[in-house]
PDB file of N, CA and C in Angstrom:
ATOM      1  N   UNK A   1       0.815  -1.201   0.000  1.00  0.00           N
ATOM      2  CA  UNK A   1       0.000   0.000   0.000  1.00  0.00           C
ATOM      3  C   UNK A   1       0.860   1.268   0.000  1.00  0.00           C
ATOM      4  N   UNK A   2       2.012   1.142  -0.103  1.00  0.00           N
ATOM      5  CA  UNK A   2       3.313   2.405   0.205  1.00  0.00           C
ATOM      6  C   UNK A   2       2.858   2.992  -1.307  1.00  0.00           C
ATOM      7  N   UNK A   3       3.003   4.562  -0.846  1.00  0.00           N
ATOM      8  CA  UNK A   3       2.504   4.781  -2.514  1.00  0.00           C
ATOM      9  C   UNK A   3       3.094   6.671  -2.049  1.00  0.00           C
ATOM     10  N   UNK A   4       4.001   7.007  -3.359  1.00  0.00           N
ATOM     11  CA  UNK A   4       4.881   8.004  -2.951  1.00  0.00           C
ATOM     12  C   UNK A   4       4.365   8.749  -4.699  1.00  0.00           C
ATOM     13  N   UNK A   5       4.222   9.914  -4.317  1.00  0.00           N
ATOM     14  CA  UNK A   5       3.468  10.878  -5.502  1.00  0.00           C
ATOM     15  C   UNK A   5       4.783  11.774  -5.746  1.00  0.00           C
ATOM     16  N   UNK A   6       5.602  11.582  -5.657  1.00  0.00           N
ATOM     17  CA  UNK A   6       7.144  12.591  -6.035  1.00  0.00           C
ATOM     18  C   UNK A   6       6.767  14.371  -5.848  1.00  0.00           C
ATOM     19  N   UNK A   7       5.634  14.224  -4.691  1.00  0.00           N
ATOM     20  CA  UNK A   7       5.834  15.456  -4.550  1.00  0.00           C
ATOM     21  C   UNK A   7       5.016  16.577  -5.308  1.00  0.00           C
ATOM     22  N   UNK A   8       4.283  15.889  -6.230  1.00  0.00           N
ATOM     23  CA  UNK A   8       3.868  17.104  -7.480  1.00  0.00           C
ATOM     24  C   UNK A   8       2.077  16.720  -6.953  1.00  0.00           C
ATOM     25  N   UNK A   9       1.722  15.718  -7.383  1.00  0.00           N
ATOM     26  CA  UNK A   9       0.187  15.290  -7.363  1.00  0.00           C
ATOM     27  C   UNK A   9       0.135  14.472  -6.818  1.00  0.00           C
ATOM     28  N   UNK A  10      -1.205  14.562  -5.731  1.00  0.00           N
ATOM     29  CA  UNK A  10      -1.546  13.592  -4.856  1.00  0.00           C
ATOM     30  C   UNK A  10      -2.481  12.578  -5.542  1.00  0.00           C
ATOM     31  N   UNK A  11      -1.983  11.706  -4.968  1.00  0.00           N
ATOM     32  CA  UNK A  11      -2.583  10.368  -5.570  1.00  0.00           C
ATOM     33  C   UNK A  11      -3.923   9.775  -5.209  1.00  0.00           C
ATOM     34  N   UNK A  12      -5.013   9.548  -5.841  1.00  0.00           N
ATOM     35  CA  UNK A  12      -5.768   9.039  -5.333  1.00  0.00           C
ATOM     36  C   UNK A  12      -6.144   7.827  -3.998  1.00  0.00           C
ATOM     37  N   UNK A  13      -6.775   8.290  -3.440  1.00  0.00           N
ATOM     38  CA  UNK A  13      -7.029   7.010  -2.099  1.00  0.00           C
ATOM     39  C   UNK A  13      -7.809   5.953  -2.245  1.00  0.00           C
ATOM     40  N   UNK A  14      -7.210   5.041  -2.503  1.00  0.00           N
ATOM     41  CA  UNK A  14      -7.875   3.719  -2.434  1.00  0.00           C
ATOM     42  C   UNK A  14      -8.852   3.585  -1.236  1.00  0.00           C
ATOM     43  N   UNK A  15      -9.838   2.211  -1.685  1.00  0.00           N
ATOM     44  CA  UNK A  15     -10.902   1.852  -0.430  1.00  0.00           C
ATOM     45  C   UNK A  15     -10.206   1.605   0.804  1.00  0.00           C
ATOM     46  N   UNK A  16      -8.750   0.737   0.666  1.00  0.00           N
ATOM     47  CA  UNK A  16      -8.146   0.200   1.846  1.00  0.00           C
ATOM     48  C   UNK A  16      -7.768   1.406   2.252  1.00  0.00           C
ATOM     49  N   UNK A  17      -7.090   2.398   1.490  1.00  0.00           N
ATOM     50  CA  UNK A  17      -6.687   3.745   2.308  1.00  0.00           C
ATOM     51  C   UNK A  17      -7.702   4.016   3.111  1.00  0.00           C
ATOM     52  N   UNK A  18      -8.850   4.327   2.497  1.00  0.00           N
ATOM     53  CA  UNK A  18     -10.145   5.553   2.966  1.00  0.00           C
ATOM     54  C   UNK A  18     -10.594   4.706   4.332  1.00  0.00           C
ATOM     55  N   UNK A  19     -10.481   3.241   4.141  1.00  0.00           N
ATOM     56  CA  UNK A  19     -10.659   2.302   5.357  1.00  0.00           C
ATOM     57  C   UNK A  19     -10.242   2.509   6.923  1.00  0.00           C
ATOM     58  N   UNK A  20      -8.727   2.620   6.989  1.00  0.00           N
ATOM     59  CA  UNK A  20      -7.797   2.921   7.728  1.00  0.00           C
ATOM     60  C   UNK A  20      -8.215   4.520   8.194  1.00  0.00           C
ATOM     61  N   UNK A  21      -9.085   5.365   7.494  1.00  0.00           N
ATOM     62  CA  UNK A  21      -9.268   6.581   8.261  1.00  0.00           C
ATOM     63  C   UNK A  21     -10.059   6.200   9.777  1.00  0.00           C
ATOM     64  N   UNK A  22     -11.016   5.288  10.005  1.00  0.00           N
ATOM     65  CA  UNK A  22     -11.973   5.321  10.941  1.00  0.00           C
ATOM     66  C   UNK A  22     -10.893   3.988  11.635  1.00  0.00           C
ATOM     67  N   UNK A  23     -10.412   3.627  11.296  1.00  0.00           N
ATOM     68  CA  UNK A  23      -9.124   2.579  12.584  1.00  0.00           C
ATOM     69  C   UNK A  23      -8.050   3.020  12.860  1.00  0.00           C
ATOM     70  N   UNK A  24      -7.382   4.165  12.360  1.00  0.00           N
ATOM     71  CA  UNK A  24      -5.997   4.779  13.055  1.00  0.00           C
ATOM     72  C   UNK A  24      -5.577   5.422  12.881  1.00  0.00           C
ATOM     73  N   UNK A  25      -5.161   6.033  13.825  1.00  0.00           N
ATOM     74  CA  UNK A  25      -4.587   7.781  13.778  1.00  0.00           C
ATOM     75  C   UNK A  25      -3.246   8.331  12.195  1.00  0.00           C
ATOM     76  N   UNK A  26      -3.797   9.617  12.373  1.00  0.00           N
ATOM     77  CA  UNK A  26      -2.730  10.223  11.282  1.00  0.00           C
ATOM     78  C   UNK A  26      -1.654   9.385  11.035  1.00  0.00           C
ATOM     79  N   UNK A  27      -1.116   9.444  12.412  1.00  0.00           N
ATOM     80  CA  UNK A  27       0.656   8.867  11.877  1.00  0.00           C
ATOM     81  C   UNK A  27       0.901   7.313  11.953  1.00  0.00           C
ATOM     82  N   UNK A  28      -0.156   6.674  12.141  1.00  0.00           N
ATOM     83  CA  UNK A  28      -0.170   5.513  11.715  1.00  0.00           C
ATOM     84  C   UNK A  28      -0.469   5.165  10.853  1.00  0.00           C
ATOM     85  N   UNK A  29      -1.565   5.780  10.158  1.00  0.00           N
ATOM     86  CA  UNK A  29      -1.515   5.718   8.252  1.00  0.00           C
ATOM     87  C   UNK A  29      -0.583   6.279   7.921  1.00  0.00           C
ATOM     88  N   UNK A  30       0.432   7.440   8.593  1.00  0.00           N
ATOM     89  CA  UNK A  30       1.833   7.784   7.199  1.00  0.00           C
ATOM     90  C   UNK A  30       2.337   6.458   7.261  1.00  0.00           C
ATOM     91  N   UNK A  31       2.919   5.697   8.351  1.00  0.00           N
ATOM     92  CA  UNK A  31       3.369   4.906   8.743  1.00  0.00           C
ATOM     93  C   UNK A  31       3.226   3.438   7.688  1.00  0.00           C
ATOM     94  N   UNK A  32       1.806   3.753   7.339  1.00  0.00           N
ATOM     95  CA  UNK A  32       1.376   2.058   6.541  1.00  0.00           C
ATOM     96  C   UNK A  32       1.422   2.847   4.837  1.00  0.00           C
ATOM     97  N   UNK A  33       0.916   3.656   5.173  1.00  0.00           N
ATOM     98  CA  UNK A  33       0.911   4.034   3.278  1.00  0.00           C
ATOM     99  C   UNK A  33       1.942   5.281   3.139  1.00  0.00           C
ATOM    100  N   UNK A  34       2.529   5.661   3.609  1.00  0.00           N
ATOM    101  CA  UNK A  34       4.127   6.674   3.252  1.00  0.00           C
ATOM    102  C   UNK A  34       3.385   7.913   2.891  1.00  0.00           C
ATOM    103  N   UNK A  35       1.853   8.364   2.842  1.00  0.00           N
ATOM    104  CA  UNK A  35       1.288   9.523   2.949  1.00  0.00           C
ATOM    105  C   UNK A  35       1.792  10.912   4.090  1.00  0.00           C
ATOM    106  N   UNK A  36       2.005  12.081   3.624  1.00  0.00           N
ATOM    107  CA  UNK A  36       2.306  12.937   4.394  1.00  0.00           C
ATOM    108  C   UNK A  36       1.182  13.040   5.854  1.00  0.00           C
ATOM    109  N   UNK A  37       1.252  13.761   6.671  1.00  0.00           N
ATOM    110  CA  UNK A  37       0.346  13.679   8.142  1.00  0.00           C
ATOM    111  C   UNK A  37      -0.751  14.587   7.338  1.00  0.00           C
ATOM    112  N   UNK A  38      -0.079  16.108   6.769  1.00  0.00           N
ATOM    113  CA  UNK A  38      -0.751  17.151   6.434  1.00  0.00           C
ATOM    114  C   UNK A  38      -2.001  16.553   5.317  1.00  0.00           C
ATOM    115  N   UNK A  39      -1.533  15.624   4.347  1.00  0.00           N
ATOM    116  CA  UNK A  39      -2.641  14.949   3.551  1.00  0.00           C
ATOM    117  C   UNK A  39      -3.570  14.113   3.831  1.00  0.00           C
ATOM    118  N   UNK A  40      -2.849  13.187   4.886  1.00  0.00           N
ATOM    119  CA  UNK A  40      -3.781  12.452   5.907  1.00  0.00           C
ATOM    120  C   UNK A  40      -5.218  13.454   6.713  1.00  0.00           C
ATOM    121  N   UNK A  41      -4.866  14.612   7.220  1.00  0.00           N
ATOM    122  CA  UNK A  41      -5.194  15.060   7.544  1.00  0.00           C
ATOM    123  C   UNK A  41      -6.519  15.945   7.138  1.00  0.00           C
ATOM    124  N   UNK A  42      -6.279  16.317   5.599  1.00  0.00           N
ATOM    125  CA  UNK A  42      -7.211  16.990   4.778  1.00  0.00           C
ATOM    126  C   UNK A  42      -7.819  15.598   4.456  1.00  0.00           C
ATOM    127  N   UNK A  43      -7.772  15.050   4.201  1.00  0.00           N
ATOM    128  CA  UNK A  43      -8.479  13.497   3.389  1.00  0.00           C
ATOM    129  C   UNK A  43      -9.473  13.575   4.723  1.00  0.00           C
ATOM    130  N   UNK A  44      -8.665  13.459   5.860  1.00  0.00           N
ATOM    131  CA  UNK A  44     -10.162  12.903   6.955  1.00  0.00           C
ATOM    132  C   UNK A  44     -11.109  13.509   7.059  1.00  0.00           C
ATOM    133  N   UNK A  45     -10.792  15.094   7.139  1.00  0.00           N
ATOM    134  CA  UNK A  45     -11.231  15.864   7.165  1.00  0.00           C
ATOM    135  C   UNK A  45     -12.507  15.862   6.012  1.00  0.00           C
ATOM    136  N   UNK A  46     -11.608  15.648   4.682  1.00  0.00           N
ATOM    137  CA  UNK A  46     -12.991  15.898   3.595  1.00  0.00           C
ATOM    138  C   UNK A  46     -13.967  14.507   3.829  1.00  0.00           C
ATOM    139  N   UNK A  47     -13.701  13.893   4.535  1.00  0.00           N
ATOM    140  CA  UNK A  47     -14.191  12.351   5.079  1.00  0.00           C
ATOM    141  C   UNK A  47     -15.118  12.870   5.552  1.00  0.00           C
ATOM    142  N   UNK A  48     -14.836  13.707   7.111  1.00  0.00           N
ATOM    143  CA  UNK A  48     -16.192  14.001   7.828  1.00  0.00           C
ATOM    144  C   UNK A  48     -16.754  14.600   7.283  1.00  0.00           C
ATOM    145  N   UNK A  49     -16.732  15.665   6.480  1.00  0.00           N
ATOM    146  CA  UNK A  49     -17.391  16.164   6.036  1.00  0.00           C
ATOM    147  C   UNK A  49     -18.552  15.552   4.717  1.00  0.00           C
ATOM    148  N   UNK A  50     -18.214  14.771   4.281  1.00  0.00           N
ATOM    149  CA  UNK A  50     -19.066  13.848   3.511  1.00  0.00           C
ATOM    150  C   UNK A  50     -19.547  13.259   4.021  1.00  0.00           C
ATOM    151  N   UNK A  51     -19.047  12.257   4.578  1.00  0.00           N
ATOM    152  CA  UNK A  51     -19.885  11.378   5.781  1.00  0.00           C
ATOM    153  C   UNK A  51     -21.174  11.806   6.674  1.00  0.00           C
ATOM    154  N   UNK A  52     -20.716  13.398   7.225  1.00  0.00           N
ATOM    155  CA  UNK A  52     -22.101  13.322   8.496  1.00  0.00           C
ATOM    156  C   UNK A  52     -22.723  14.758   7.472  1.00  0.00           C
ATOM    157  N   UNK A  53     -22.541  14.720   6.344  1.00  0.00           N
ATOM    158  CA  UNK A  53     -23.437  15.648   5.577  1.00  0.00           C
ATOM    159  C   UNK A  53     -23.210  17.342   5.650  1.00  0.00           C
ATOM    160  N   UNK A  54     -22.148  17.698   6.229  1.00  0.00           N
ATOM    161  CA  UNK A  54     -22.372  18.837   6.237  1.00  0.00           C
ATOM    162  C   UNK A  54     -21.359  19.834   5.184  1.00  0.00           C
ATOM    163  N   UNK A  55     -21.407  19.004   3.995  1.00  0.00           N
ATOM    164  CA  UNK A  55     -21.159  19.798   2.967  1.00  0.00           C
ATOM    165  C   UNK A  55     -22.337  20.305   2.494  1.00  0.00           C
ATOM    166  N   UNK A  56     -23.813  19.665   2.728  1.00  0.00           N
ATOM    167  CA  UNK A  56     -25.031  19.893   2.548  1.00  0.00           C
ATOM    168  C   UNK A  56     -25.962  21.044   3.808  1.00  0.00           C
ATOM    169  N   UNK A  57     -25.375  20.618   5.026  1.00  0.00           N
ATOM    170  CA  UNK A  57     -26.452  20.923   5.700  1.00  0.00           C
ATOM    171  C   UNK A  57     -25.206  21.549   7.190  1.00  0.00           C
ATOM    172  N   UNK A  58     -24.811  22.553   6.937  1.00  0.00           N
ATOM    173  CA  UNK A  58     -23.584  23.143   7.996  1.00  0.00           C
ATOM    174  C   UNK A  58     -24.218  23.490   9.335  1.00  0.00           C
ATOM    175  N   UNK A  59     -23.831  22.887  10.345  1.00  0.00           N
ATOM    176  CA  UNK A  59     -24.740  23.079  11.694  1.00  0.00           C
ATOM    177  C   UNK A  59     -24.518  24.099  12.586  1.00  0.00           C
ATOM    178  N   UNK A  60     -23.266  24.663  11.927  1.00  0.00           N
ATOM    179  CA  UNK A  60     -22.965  26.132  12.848  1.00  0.00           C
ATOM    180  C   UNK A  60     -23.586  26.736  11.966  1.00  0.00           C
ATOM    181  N   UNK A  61     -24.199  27.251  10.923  1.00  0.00           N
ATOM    182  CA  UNK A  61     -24.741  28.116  10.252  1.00  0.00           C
ATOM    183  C   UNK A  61     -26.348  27.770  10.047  1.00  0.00           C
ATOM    184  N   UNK A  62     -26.965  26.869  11.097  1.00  0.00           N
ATOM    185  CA  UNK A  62     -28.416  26.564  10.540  1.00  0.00           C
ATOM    186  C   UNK A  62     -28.652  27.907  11.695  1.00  0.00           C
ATOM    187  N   UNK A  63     -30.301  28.204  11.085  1.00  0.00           N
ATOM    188  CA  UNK A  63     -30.598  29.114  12.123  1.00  0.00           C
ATOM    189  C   UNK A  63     -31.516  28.219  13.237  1.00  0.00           C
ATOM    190  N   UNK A  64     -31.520  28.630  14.695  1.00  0.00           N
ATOM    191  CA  UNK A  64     -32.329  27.190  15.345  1.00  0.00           C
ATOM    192  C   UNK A  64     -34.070  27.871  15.690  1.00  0.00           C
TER     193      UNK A  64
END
């Protein structure tokens, strides 16, 4: 799963990558797939944000 983008373009994330977001921390995925922390980091990120919907529906900005 070691997968090194020379720096220019990030490489797409496989299922097994995207997997490993919800079982282990940042630096244990650089650790298994040679991904930077900082990319790890945006990936999860755009994770939650797909996941619990609030690219659709932002909960600090609903009015209550």
């Amino acid at each position: 799963m070691l997968q090194q983008s020379g720096g220019n373009l990030p490489l797409e994330w496989s299922v097994e990558e995207l997997a490993l977001l919800r079982r282990h921390t940042n630096v244990e995925i650089a650790e298994i797939t040679g991904r930077s922390i900082e990319e790890i980091g945006n990936r999860r990120l755009q994770d939650n944000i797909e996941r619990n919907g609030w690219d659709v529906c932002d909960p600090e900005r609903e009015d209550v």
